[in-house]
C-alpha atoms as a PDB file:
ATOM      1  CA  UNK A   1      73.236  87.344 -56.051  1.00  0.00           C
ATOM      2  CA  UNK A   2      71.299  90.100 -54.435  1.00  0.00           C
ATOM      3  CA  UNK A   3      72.104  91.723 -51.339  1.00  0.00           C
ATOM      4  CA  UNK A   4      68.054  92.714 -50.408  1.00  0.00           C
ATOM      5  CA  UNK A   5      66.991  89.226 -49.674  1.00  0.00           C
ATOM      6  CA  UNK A   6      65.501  89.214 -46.531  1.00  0.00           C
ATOM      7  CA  UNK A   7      63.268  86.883 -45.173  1.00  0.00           C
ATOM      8  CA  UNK A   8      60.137  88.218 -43.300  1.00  0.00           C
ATOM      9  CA  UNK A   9      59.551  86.714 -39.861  1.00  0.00           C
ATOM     10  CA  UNK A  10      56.467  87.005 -37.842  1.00  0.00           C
ATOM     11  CA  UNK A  11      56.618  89.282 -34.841  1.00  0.00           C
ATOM     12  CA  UNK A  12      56.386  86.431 -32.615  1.00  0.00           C
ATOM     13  CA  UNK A  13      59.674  84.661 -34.208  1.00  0.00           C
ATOM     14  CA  UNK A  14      63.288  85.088 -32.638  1.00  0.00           C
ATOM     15  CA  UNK A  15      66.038  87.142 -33.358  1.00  0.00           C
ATOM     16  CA  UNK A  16      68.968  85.643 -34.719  1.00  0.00           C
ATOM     17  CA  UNK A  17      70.815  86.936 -31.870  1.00  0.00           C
ATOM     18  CA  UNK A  18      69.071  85.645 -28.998  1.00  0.00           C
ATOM     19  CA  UNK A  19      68.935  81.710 -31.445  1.00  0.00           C
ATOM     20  CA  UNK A  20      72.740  82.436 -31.512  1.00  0.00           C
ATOM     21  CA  UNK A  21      73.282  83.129 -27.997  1.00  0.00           C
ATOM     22  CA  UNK A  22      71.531  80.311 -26.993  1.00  0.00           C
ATOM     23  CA  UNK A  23      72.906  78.218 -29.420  1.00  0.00           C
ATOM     24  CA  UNK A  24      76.346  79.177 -28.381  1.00  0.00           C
ATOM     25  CA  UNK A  25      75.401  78.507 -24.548  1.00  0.00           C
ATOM     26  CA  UNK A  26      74.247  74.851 -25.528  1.00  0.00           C
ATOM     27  CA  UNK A  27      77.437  74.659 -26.904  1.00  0.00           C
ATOM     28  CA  UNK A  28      80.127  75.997 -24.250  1.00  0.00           C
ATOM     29  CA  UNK A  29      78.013  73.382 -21.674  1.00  0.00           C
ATOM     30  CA  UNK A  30      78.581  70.414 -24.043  1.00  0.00           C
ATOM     31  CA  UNK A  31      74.949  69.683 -24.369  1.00  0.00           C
ATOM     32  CA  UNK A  32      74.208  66.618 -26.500  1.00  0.00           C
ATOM     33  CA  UNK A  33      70.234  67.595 -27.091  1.00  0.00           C
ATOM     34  CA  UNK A  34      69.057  71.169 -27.207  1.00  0.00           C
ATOM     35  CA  UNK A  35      65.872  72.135 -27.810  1.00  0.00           C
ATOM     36  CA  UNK A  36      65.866  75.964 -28.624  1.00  0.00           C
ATOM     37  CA  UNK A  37      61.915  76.521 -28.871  1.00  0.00           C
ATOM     38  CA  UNK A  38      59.029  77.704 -27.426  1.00  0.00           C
ATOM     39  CA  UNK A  39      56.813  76.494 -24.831  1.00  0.00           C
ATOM     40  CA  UNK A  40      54.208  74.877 -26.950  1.00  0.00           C
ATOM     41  CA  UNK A  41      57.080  73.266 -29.525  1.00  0.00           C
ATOM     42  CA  UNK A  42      59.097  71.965 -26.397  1.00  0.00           C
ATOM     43  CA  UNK A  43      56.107  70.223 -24.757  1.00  0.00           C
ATOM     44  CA  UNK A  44      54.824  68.711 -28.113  1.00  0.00           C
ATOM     45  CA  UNK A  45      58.352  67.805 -28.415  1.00  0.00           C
ATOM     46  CA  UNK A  46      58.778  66.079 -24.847  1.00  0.00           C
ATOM     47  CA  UNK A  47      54.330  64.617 -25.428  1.00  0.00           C
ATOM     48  CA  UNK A  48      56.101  62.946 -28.663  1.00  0.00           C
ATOM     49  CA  UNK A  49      58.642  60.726 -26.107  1.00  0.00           C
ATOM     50  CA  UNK A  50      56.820  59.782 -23.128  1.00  0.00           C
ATOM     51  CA  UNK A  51      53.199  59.674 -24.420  1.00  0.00           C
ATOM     52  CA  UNK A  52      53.339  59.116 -28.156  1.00  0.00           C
ATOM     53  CA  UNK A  53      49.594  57.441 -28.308  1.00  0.00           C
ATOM     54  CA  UNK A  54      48.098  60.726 -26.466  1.00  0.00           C
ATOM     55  CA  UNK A  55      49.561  63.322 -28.341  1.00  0.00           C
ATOM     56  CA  UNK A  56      48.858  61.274 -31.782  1.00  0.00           C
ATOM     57  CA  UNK A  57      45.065  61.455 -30.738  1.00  0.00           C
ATOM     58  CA  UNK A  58      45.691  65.242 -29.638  1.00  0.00           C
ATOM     59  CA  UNK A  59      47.196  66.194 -33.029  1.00  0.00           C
ATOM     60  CA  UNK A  60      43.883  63.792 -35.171  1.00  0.00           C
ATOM     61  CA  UNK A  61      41.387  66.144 -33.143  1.00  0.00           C
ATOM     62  CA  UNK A  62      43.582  69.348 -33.648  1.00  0.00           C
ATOM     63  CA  UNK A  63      41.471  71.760 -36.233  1.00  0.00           C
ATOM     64  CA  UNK A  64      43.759  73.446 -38.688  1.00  0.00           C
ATOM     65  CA  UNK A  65      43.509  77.197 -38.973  1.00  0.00           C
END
């Protein structure tokens, strides 16, 4: 096994740290649901269960880059 695998993130991705601090929060609170994202993940997340139809059309007319 090699120690020097490392996984490149993208500037914009979180630090392990700050995903296990929140992680650990969730956790000491009992939470049943967490959602440890960002803003555009969490609202596609909470479009998906109160206004599936919309964000299905939203997602057809999306352009892939």
């Amino acid at each position: 096994m090699h120690n020097n695998l490392w996984i490149k993130l993208p500037k914009t991705a979180w630090h392990r740290d700050y995903f296990a601090k929140l992680m650990a929060k969730a956790i000491l609170k009992k939470k049943q649901e967490v959602y440890i994202a960002g803003l555009k993940e969490k609202s596609g997340v909470y479009a998906k269960r109160f206004f599936p139809k919309v964000l299905s059309k939203m997602i057809r007319k999306l352009s892939v880059t």
